[in-house]
N, C-alpha and C. Protein backbone atom coordinates (compact mmCIF):
# COMPACT_ATOMS: atom_id res chain seq x y z
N UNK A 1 12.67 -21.57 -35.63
CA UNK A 1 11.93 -20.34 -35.89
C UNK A 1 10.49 -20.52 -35.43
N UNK A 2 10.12 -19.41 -35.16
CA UNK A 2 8.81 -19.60 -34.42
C UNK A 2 7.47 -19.15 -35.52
N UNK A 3 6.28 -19.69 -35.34
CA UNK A 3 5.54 -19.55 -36.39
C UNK A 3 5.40 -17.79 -36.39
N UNK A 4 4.53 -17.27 -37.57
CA UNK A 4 4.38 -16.02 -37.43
C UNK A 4 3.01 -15.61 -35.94
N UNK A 5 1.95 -16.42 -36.46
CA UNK A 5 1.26 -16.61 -35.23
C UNK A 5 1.68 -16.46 -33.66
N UNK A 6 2.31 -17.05 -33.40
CA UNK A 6 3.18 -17.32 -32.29
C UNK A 6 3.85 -16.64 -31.93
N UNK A 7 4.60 -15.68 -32.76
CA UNK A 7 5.40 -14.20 -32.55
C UNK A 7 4.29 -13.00 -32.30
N UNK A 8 3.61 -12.89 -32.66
CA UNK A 8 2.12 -11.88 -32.46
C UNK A 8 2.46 -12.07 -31.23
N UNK A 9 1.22 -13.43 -30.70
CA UNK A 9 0.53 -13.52 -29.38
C UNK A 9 1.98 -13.02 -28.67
N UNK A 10 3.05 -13.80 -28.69
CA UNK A 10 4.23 -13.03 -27.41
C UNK A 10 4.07 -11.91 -28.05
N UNK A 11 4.67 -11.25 -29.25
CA UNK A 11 4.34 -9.27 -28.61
C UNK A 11 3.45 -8.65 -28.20
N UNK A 12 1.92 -9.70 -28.85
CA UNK A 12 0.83 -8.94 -27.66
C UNK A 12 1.02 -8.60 -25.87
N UNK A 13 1.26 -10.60 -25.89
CA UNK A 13 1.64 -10.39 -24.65
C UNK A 13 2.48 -9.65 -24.06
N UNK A 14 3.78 -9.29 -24.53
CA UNK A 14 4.66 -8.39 -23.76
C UNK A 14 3.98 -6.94 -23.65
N UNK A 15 3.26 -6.72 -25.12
CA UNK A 15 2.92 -4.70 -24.53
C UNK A 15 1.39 -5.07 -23.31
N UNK A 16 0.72 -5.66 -23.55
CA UNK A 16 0.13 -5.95 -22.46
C UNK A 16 0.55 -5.97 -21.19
N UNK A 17 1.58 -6.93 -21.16
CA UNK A 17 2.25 -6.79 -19.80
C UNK A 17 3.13 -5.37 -19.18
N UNK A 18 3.24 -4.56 -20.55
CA UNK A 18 4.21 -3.36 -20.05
C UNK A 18 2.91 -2.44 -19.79
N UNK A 19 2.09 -2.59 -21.03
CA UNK A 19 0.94 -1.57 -20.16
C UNK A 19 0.38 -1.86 -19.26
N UNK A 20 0.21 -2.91 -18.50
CA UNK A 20 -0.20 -3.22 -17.14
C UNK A 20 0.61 -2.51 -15.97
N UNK A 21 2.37 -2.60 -16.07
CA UNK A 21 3.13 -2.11 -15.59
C UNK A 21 3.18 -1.14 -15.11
N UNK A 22 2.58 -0.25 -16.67
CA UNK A 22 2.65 1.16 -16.74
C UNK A 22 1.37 1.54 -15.29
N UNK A 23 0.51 1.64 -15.52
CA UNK A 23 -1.58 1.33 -14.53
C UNK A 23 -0.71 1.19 -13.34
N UNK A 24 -0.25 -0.04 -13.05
CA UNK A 24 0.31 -0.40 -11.56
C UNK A 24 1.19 0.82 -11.06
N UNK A 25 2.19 0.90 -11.92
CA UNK A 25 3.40 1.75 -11.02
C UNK A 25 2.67 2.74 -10.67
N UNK A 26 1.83 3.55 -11.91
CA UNK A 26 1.01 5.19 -11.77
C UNK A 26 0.43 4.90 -10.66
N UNK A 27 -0.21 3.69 -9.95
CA UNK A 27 -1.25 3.57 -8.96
C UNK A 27 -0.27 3.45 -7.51
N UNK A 28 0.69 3.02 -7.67
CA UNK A 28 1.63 2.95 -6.82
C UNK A 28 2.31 4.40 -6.24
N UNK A 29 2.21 4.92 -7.25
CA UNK A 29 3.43 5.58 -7.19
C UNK A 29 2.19 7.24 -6.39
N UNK A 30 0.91 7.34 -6.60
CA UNK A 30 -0.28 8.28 -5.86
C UNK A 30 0.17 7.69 -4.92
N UNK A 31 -0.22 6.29 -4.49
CA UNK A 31 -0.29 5.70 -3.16
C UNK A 31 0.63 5.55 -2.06
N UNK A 32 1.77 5.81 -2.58
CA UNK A 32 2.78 5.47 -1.52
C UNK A 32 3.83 6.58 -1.86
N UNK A 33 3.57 7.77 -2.89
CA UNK A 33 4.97 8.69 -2.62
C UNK A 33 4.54 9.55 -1.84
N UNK A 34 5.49 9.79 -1.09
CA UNK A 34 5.99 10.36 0.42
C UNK A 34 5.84 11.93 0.43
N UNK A 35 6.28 12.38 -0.90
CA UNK A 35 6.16 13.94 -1.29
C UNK A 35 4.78 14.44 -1.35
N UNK A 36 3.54 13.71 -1.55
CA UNK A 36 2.37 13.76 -1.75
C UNK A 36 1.78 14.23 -0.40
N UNK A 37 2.03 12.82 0.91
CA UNK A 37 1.43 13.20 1.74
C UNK A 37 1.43 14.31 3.10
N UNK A 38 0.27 14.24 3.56
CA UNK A 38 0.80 16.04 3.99
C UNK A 38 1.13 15.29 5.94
N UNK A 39 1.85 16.03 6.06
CA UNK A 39 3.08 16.07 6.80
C UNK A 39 2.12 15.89 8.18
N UNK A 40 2.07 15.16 9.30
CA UNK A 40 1.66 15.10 10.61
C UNK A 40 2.18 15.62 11.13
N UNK A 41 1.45 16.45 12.12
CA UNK A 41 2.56 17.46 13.11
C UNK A 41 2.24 16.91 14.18
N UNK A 42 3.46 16.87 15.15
CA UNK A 42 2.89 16.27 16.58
C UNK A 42 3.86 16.94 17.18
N UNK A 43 2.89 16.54 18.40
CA UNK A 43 2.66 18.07 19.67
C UNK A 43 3.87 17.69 20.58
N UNK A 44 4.66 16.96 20.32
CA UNK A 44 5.98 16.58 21.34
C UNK A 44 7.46 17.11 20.70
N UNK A 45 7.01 17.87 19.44
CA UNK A 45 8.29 18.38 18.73
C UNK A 45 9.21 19.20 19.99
N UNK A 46 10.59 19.43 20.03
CA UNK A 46 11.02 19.80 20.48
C UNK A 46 12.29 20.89 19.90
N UNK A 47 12.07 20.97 18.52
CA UNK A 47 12.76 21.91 17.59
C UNK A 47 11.57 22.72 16.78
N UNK A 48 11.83 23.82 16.32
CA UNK A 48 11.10 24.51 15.75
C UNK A 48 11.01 23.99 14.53
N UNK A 49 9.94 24.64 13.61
CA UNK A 49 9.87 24.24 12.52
C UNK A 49 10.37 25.40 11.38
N UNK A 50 10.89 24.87 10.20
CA UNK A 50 11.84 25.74 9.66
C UNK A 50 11.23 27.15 9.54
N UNK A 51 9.82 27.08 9.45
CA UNK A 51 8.78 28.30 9.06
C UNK A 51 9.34 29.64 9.84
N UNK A 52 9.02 28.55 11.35
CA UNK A 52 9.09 29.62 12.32
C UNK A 52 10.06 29.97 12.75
N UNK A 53 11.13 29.78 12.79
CA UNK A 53 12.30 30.41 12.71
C UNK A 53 12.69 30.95 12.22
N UNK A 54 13.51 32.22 13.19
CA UNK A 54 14.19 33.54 12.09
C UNK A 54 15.57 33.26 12.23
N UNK A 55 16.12 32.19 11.95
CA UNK A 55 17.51 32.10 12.18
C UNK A 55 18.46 32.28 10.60
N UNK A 56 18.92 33.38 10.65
CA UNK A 56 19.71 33.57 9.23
C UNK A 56 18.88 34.18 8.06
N UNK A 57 17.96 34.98 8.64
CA UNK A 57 17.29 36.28 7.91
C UNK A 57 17.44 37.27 8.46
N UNK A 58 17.65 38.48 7.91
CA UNK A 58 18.30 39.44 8.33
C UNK A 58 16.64 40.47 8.10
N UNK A 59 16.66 41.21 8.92
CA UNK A 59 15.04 42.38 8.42
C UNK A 59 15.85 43.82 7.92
């Protein structure tokens, strides 16, 4: 059995480590999700873009 002391510091340590987790992923997750960033358009497209197309709207 582990002292009572000794059981603290590890659960400190573990929510520490999960709230660190928590900071990182949130910082990760601005930085690198894909849905966020805005879209590059380049000038060699050779399909329309869904906008501009009237394919399967009826007026």
């Amino acid at each position: 059995a582990l002292p009572p002391r000794t059981r603290m510091y590890i659960g400190l340590g573990v929510m520490a480590f999960a709230t660190a987790g928590l900071y990182i992923s949130d910082a990760m997750e601005e930085s690198l999700d894909p849905a966020r960033r805005p879209i590059k358009e380049s000038t060699s497209s050779s399909s329309p873009t869904p906008e501009a197309s009237d394919s399967g709207v009826s007026k």
